[in-house]
Protein backbone atom coordinates (compact mmCIF):
# COMPACT_ATOMS: atom_id res chain seq x y z
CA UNK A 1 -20.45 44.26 138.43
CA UNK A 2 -22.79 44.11 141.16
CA UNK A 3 -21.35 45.18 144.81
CA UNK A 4 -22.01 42.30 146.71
CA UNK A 5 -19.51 40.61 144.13
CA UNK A 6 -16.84 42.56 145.15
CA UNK A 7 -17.02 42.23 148.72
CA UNK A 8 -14.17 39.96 149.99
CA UNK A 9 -15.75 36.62 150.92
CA UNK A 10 -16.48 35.36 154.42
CA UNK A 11 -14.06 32.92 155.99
CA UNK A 12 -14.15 29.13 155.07
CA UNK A 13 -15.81 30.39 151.34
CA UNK A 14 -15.86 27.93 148.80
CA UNK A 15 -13.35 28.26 146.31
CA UNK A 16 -15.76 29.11 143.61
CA UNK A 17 -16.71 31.96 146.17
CA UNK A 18 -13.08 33.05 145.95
CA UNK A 19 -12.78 32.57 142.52
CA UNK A 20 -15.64 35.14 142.03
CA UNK A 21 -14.19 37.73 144.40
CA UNK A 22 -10.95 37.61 142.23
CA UNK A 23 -12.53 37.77 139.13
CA UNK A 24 -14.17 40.42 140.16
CA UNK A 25 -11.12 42.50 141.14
CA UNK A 26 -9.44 41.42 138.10
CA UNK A 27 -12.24 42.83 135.85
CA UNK A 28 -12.06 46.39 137.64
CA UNK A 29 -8.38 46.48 137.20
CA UNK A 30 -9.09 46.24 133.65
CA UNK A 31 -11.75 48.68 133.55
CA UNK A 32 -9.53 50.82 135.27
CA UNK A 33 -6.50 49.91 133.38
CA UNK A 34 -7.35 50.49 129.30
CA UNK A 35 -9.35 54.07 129.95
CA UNK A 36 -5.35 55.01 131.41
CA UNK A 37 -3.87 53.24 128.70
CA UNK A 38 -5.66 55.32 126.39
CA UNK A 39 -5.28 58.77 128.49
CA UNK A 40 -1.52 57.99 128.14
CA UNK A 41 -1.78 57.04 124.39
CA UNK A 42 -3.08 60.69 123.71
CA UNK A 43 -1.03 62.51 125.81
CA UNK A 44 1.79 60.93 123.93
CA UNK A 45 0.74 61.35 120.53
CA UNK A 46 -0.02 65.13 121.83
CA UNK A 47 3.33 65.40 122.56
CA UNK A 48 4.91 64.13 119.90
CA UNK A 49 2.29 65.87 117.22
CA UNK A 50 3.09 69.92 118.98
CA UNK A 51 6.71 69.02 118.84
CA UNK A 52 6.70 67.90 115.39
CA UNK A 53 4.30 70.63 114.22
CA UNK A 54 6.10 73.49 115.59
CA UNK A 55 3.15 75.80 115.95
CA UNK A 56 2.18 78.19 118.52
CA UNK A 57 -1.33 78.87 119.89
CA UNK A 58 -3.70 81.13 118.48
CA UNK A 59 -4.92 84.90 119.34
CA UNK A 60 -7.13 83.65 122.09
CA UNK A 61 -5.24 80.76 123.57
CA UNK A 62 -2.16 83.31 124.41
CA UNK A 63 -4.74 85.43 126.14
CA UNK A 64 -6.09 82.51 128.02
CA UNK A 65 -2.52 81.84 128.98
CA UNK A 66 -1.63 85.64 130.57
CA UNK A 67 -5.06 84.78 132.71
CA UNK A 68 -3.34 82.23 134.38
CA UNK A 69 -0.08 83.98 135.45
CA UNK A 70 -2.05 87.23 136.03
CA UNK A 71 -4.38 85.38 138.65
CA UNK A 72 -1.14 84.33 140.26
CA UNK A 73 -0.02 87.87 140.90
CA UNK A 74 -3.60 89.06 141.69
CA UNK A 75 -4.01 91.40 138.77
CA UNK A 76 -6.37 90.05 136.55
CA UNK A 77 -8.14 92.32 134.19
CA UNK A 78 -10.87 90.54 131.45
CA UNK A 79 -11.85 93.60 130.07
CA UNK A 80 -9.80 93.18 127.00
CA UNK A 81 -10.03 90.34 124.34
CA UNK A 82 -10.38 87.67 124.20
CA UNK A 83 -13.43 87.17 124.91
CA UNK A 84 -14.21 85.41 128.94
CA UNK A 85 -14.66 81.79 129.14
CA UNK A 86 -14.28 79.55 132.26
CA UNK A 87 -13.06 76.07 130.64
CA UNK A 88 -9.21 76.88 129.63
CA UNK A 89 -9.23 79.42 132.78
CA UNK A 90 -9.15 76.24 134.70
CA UNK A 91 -6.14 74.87 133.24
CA UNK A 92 -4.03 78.07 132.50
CA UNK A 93 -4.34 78.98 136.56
CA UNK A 94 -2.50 75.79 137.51
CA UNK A 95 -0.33 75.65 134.66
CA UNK A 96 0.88 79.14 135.30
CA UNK A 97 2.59 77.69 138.09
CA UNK A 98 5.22 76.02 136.08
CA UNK A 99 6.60 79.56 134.66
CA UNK A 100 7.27 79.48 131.10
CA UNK A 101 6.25 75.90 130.95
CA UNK A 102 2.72 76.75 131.32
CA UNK A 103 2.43 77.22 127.34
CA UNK A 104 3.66 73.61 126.50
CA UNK A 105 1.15 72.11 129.54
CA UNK A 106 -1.44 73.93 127.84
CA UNK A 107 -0.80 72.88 123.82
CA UNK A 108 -0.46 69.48 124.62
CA UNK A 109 -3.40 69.43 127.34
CA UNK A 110 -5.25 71.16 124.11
CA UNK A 111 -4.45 68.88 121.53
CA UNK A 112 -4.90 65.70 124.17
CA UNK A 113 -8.34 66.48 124.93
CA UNK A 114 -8.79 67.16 120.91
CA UNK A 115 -7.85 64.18 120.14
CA UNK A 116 -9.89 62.00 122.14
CA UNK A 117 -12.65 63.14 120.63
CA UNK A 118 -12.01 60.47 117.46
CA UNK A 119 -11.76 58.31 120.09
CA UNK A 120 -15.30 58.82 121.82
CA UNK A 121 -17.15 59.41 117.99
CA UNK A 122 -16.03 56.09 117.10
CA UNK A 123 -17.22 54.50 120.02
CA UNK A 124 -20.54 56.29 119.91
CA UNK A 125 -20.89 54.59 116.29
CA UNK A 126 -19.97 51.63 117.15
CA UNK A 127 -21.95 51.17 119.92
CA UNK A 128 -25.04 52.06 117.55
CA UNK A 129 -24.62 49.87 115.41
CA UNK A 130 -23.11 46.83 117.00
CA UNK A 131 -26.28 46.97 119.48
CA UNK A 132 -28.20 45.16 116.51
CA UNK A 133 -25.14 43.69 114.17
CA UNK A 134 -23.31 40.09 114.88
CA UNK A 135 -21.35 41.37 111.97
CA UNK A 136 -18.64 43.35 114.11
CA UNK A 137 -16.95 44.76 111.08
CA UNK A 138 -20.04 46.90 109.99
CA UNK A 139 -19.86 48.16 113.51
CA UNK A 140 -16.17 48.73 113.14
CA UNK A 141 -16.50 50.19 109.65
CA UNK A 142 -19.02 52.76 111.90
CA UNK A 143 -16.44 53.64 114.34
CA UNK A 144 -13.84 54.47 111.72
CA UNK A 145 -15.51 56.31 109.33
CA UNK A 146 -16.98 58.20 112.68
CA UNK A 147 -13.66 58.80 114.15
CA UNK A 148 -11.67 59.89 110.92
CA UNK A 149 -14.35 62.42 109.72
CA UNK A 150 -13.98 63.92 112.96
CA UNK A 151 -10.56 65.54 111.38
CA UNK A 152 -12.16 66.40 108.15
CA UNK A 153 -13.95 68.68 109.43
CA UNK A 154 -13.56 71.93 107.66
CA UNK A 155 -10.80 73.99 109.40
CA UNK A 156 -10.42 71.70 112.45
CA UNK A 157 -6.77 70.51 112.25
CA UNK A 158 -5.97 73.92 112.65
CA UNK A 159 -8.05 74.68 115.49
CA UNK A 160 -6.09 71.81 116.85
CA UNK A 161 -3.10 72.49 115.91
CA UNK A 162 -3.22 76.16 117.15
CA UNK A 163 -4.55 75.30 120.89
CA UNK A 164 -7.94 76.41 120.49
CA UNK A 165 -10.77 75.37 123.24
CA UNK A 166 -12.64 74.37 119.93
CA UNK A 167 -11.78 70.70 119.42
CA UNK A 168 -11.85 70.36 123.65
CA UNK A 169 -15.66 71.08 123.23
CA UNK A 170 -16.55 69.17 120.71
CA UNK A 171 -14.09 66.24 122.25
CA UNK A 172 -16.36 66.88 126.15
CA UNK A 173 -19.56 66.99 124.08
CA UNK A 174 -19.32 63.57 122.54
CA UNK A 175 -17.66 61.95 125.59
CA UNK A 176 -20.76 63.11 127.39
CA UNK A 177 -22.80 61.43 124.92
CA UNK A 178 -20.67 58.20 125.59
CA UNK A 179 -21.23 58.25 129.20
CA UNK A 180 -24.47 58.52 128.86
CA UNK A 181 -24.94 55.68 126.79
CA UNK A 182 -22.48 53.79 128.91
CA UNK A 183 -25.56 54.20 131.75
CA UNK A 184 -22.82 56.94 133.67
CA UNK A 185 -25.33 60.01 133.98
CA UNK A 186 -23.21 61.65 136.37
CA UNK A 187 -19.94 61.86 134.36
CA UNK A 188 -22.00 63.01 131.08
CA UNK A 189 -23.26 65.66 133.57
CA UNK A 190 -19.98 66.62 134.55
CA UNK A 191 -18.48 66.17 131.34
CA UNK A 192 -21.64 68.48 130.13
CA UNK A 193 -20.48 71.19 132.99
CA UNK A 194 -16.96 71.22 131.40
CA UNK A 195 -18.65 71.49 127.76
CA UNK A 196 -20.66 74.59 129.32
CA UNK A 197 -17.82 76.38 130.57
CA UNK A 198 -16.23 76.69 127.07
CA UNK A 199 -19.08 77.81 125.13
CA UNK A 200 -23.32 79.19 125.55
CA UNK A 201 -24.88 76.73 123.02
CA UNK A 202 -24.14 73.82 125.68
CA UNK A 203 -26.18 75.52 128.22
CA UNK A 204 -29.69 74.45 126.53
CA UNK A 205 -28.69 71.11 126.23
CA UNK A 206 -26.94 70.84 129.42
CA UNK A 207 -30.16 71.83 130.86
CA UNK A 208 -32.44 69.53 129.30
CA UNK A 209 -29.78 66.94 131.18
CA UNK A 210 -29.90 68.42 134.16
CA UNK A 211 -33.58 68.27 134.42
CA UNK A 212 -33.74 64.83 133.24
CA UNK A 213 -31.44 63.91 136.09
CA UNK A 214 -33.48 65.84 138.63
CA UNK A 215 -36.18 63.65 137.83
CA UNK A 216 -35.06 60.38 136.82
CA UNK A 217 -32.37 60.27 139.40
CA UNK A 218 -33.49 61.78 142.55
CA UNK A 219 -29.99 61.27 144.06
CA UNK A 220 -27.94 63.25 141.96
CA UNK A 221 -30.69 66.33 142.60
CA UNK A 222 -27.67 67.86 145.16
CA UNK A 223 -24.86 66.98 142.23
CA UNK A 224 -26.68 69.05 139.60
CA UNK A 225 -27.42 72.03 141.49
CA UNK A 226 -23.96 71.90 142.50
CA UNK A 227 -22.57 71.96 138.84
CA UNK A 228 -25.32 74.57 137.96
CA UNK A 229 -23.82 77.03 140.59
CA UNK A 230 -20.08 75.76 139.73
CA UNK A 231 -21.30 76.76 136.20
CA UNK A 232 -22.69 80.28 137.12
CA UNK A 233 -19.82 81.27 139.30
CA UNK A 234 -17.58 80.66 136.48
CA UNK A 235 -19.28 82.20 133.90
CA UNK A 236 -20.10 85.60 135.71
CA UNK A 237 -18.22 85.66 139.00
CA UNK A 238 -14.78 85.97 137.95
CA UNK A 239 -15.71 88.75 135.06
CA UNK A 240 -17.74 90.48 138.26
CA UNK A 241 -14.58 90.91 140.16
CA UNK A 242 -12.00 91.16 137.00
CA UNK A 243 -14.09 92.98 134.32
CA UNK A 244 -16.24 96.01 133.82
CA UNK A 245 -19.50 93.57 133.33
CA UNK A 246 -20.35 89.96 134.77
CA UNK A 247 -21.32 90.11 131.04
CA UNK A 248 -18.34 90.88 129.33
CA UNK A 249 -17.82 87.93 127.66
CA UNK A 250 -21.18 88.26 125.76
CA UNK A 251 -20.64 92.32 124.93
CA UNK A 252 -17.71 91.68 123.71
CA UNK A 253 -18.73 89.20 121.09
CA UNK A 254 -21.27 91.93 120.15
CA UNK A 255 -20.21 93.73 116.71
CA UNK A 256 -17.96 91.63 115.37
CA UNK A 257 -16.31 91.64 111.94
CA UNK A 258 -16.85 88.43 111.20
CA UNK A 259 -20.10 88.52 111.72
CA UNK A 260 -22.85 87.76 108.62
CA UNK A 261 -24.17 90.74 107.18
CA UNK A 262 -27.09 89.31 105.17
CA UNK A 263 -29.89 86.75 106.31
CA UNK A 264 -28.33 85.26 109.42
CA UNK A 265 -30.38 82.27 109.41
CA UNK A 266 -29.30 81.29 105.77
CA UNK A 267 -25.94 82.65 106.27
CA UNK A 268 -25.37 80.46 109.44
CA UNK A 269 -27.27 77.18 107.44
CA UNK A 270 -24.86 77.64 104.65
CA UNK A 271 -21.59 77.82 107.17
CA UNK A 272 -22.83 74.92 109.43
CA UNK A 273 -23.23 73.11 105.99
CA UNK A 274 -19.98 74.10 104.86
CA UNK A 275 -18.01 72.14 107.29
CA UNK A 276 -18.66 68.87 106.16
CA UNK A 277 -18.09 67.30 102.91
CA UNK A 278 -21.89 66.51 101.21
CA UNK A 279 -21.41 63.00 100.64
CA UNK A 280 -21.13 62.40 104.64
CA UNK A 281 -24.08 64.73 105.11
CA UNK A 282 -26.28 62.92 102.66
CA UNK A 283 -24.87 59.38 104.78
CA UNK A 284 -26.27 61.30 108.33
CA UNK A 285 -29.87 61.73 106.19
CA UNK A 286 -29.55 58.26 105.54
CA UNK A 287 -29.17 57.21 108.85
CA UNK A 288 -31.93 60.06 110.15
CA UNK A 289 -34.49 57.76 107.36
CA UNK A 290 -33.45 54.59 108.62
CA UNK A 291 -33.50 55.43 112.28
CA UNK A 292 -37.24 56.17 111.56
CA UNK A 293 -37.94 52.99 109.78
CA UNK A 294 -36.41 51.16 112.90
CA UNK A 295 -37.49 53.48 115.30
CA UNK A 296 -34.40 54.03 116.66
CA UNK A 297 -34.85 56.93 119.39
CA UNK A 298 -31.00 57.39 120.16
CA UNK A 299 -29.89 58.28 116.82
CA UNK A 300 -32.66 60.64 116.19
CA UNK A 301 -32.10 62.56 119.33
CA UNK A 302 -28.76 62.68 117.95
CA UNK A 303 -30.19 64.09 114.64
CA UNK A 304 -32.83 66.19 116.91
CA UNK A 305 -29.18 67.56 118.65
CA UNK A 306 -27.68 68.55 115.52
CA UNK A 307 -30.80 70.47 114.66
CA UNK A 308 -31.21 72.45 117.90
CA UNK A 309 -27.58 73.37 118.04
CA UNK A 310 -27.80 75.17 114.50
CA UNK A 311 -31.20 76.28 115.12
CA UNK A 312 -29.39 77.96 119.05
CA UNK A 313 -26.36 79.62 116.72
CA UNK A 314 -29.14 81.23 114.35
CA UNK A 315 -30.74 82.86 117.72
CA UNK A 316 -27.31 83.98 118.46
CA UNK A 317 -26.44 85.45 115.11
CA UNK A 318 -29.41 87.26 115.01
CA UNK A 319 -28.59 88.65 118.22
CA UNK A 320 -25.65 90.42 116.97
CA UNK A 321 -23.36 87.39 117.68
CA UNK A 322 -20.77 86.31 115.04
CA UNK A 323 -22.41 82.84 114.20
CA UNK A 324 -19.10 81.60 113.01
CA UNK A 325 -18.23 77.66 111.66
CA UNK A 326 -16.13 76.92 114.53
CA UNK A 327 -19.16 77.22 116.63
CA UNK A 328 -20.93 74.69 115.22
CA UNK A 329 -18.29 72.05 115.12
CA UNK A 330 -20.07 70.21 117.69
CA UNK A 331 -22.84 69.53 115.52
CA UNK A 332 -20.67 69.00 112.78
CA UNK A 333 -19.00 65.72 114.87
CA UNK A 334 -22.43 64.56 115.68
CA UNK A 335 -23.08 64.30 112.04
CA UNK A 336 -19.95 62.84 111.45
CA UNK A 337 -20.78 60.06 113.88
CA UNK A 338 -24.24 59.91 112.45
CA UNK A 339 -22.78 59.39 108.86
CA UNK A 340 -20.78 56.11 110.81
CA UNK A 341 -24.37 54.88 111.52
CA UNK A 342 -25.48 54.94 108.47
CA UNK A 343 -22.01 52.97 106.85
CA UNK A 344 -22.74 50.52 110.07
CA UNK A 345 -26.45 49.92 109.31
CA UNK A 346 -26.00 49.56 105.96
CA UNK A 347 -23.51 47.41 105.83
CA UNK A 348 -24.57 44.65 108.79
CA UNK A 349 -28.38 45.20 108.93
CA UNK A 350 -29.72 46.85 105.79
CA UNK A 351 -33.34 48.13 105.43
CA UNK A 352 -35.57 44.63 104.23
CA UNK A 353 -37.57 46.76 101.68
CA UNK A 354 -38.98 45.20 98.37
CA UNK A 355 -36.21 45.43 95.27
CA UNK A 356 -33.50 46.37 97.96
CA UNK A 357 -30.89 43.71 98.71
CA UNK A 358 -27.45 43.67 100.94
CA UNK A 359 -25.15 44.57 97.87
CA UNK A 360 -27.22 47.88 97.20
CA UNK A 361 -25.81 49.09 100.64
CA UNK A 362 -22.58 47.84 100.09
CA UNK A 363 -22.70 50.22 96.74
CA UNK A 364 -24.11 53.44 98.82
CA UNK A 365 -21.12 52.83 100.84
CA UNK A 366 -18.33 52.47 98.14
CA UNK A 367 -19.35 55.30 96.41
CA UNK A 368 -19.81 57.66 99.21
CA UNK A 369 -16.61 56.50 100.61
CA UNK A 370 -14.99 57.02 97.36
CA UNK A 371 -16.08 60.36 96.96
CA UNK A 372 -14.77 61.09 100.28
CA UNK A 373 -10.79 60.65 99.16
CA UNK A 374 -11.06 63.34 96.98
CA UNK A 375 -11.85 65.69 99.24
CA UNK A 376 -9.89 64.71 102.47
CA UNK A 377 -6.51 64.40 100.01
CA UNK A 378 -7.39 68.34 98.76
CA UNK A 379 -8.32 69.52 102.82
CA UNK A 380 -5.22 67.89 103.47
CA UNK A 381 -2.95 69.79 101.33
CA UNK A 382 -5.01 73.39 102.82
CA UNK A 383 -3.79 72.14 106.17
CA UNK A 384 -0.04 71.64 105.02
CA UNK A 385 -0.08 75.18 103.27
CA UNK A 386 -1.41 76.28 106.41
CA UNK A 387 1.05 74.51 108.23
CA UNK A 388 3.91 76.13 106.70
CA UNK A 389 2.20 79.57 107.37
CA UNK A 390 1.27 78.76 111.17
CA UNK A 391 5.46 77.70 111.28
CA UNK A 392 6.21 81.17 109.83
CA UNK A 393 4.40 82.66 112.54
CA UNK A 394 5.94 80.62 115.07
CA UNK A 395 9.56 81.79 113.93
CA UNK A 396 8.18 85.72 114.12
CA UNK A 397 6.99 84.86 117.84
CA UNK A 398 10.07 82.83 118.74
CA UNK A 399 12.53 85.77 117.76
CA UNK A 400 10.22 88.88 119.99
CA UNK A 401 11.20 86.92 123.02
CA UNK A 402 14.98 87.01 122.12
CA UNK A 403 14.57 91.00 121.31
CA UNK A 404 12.70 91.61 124.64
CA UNK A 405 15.44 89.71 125.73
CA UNK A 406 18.05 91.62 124.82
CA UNK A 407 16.54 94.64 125.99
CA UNK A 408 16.69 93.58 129.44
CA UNK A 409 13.60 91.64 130.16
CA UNK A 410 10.07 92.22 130.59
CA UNK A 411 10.81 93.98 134.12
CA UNK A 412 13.58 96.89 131.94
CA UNK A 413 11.10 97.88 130.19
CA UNK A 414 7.95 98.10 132.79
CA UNK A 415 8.84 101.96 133.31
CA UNK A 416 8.87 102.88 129.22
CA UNK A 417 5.34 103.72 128.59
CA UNK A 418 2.14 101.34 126.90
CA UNK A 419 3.29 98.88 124.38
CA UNK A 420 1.93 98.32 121.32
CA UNK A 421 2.10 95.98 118.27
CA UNK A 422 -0.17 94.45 115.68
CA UNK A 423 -3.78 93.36 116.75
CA UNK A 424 -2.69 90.07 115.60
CA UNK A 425 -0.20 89.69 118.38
CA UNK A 426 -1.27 92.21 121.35
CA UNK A 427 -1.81 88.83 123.23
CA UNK A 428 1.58 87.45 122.01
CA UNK A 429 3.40 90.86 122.99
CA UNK A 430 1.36 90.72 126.40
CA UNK A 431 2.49 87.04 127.36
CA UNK A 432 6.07 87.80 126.56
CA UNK A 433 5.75 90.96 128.33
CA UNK A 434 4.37 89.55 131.65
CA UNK A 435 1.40 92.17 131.53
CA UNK A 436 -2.29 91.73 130.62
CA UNK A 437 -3.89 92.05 127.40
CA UNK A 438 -5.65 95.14 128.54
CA UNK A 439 -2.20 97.66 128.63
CA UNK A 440 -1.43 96.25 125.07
CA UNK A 441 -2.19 98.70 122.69
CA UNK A 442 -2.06 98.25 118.63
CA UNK A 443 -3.85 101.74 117.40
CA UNK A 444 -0.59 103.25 116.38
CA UNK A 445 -1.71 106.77 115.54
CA UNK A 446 -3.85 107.55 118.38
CA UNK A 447 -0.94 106.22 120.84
CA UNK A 448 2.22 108.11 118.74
CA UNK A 449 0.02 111.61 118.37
CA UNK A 450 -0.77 111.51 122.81
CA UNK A 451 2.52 112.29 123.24
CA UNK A 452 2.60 109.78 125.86
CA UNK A 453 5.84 107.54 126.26
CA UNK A 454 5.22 104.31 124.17
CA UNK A 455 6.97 101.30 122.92
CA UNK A 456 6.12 100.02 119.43
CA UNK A 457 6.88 96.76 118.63
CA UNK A 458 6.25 95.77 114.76
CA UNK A 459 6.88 92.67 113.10
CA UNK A 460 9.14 93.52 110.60
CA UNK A 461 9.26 90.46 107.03
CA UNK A 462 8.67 86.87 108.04
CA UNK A 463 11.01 86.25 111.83
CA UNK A 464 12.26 90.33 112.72
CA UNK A 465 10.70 92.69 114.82
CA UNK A 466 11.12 96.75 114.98
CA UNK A 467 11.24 98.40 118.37
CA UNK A 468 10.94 101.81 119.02
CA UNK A 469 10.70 103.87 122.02
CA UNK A 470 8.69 107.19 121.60
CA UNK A 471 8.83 109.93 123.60
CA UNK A 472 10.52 108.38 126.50
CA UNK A 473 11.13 110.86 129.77
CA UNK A 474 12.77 107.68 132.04
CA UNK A 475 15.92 108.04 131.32
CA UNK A 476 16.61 104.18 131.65
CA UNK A 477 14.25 104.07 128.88
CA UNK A 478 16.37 106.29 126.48
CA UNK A 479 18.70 103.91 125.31
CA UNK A 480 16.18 101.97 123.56
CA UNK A 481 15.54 102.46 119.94
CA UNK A 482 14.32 106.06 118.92
């Protein structure tokens, strides 16, 4: 709405004047109002899907949360895994003010920002399509096909359901996208700055942006060098003052198990490729073909996006970089929204081509659709297996803070030597603990044979734990287990 409509009208206005005025107000009210609606939609589904799920975040996402509390007591150390990145630091600091609490802010924060990303695919499709389609339910058709696949993707309800940063990238990437295409250049930059602080493959992209804004938009030249310094701090400041390296983050990715160990460029192909079914990959071609017969420049960029992004994780994974799925799920979104396209073009505006009418699209639709259930019915009965594991785990961590417990508390056992555990939950043991990640051992032998004083704490079947205290000289420490 322009501004001069929402100036309040001089005195003696006409009443059409004033009627204007408060239409005006009542239409920002309601721009205002649904965006909240939905922002409180998704925090309450978040709610309501960690409490029913029962799961507990991942490796990383406990490490992420003993960054918070130890930047409260001014003894942060990112040396250690996991590996340094900016975007949950700057939720885990503030959280860590609520105590204990801090963990529940931070899964549901997680699995909020996760889910609006079906929320900002869909729109992205629909706003493709119903640009050129007076049929609205092609358009709609778009949006839901977008916004469901986002799920499907290979591994990503557990990313979600396990607090990962993951899902939150993919869910700032695509709402970037929608701002753009909303005409709101600075909030897809900012939204792009938030993208960038959770992972490197943004930082190309966000800096095609940022130039484009330089130029187009001489006015937001102060904004963007702003966020590019915001970014840098971030990214290399804090691991300056905390860390042996401003670079740790990217060392520490270096030599990873994970990582391929033949070609890297077919090896990363084949996982980017694995994380969507091929029936809605074949739909994204389609829509790639017909955005060139209508010369449609968004959804190719989008296509051209999808590319580059694979094409940036190859460069990585031939650096020595793990080039893992989860890296990619950005572009794996983009072609789930580009596979929405294709359902919306073809079924409100099919190609005119000779021997092609609207039924033929209708068909391509059906059947890809079709062979669609299949597959999401089978992923969906991975993620309840994996469910029922991720709810074992949750029982193991759920019983070390009773033992710590009744041992005295994090603070008895501060004078007993280095803890140790299982790789698998040195970040657990460290946020139960109230220590960093870094003074959390797990190699047992090396530890036991120093003859140092140590405390060994090792999951024991599916919910008990085994603590022993080795060599202990404090003699508050001797009446722990020997």
């Amino acid at each position: 709405m322009a501004q001069s409509t929402l100036q309040p009208p001089p005195a003696g206005a006409s009443p059409i004047q004033r009627g204007l005025f408060q239409g005006g107000r009542r239409a920002d009210r309601h721009r205002l109002a649904v965006p909240a609606l939905v922002a409180a939609g998704l925090l309450l589904a978040a709610t309501g899907i960690v409490l029913w799920a029962r799961t507990r975040p991942g490796f990383d996402p406990y490490g992420w949360l003993v960054w918070g509390h130890q930047t409260l007591s001014a003894s942060l150390n990112t040396n250690a895994a996991p590996s340094w990145k900016p975007l949950p630091y700057i939720f885990t600091v503030p959280y860590a003010l609520a105590g204990h609490y801090e963990l529940w802010l931070w899964m549901i924060t997680s699995v909020a920002v996760s889910l609006s990303g079906m929320v900002f695919a869909g729109r992205i499709a629909y706003r493709l399509t119903a640009a050129r389609s007076e049929r609205r339910y092609a358009a709609l058709a778009a949006g839901a096909l977008a916004a469901l696949a986002l799920p499907g993707i290979s591994d990503y309800p557990h990313y979600v359901l396990s607090a990962q940063s993951d899902p939150m990238i993919v869910a700032l990437c695509l709402a970037a996208i929608d701002a753009h295409l909303s005409e709101r250049p600075r909030l897809a930059f900012v939204l792009g700055v938030l993208a960038s602080l959770g992972r490197p493959e943004v930082w190309p992209f966000l800096g095609v942006y940022a130039v484009w804004c330089w130029r187009a938009i001489p006015s937001m030249r102060r904004f963007v060098g702003g966020g590019i310094v915001v970014l840098a701090l971030l990214w290399f400041g804090i691991p300056a003052l905390t860390s042996r390296s401003p670079f740790v983050a990217a060392s520490n990715a270096l030599g990873s198990g994970r990582a391929l160990h033949s070609n890297k460029a077919l090896g990363t192909i084949g996982r980017f490729l694995a994380l969507q079914e091929p029936a809605l990959e074949l739909l994204a071609l389609l829509a790639v073909c017909l955005a060139v017969l209508r010369r449609d420049r968004v959804t190719l960029v989008l296509a051209g996006g999808v590319v580059a992004w694979v094409i940036v994780e190859i460069g990585f994974a031939l650096h020595g970089w793990p080039g893992l799925g989860r890296y990619m799920f950005e572009a794996a979104a983009v072609t789930a929204v580009l596979a929405g396209v294709a359902v919306g073009r073809l079924l409100g505006d099919p190609p005119r081509l000779p021997g092609v009418t609207g039924i033929v699209g209708i068909m391509v639709v059906a059947v890809a659709v079709a062979t669609l259930v299949p597959a999401a019915v089978s992923r969906a009965h991975s993620e309840r297996r994996d469910l029922k594991v991720q709810r074992q785990r949750t029982a193991q961590i759920n019983r070390l803070s009773g033992v710590v417990a009744g041992l005295g508390g994090p603070a008895a056992l501060k004078g007993c030597g280095e803890p140790l555990t299982r790789l698998e939950y040195q970040t657990v043991l460290a946020w139960t603990l109230r220590v960093n990640v870094a003074t959390v051992g797990f190699k047992y032998g090396p530890a036991t044979a120093s003859g140092r004083p140590i405390v060994l704490f090792t999951p024991v079947g599916r919910s008990g734990w085994n603590v022993q205290a080795v060599h202990q000289v404090n003699p508050a420490c001797l009446r722990l287990p020997h």
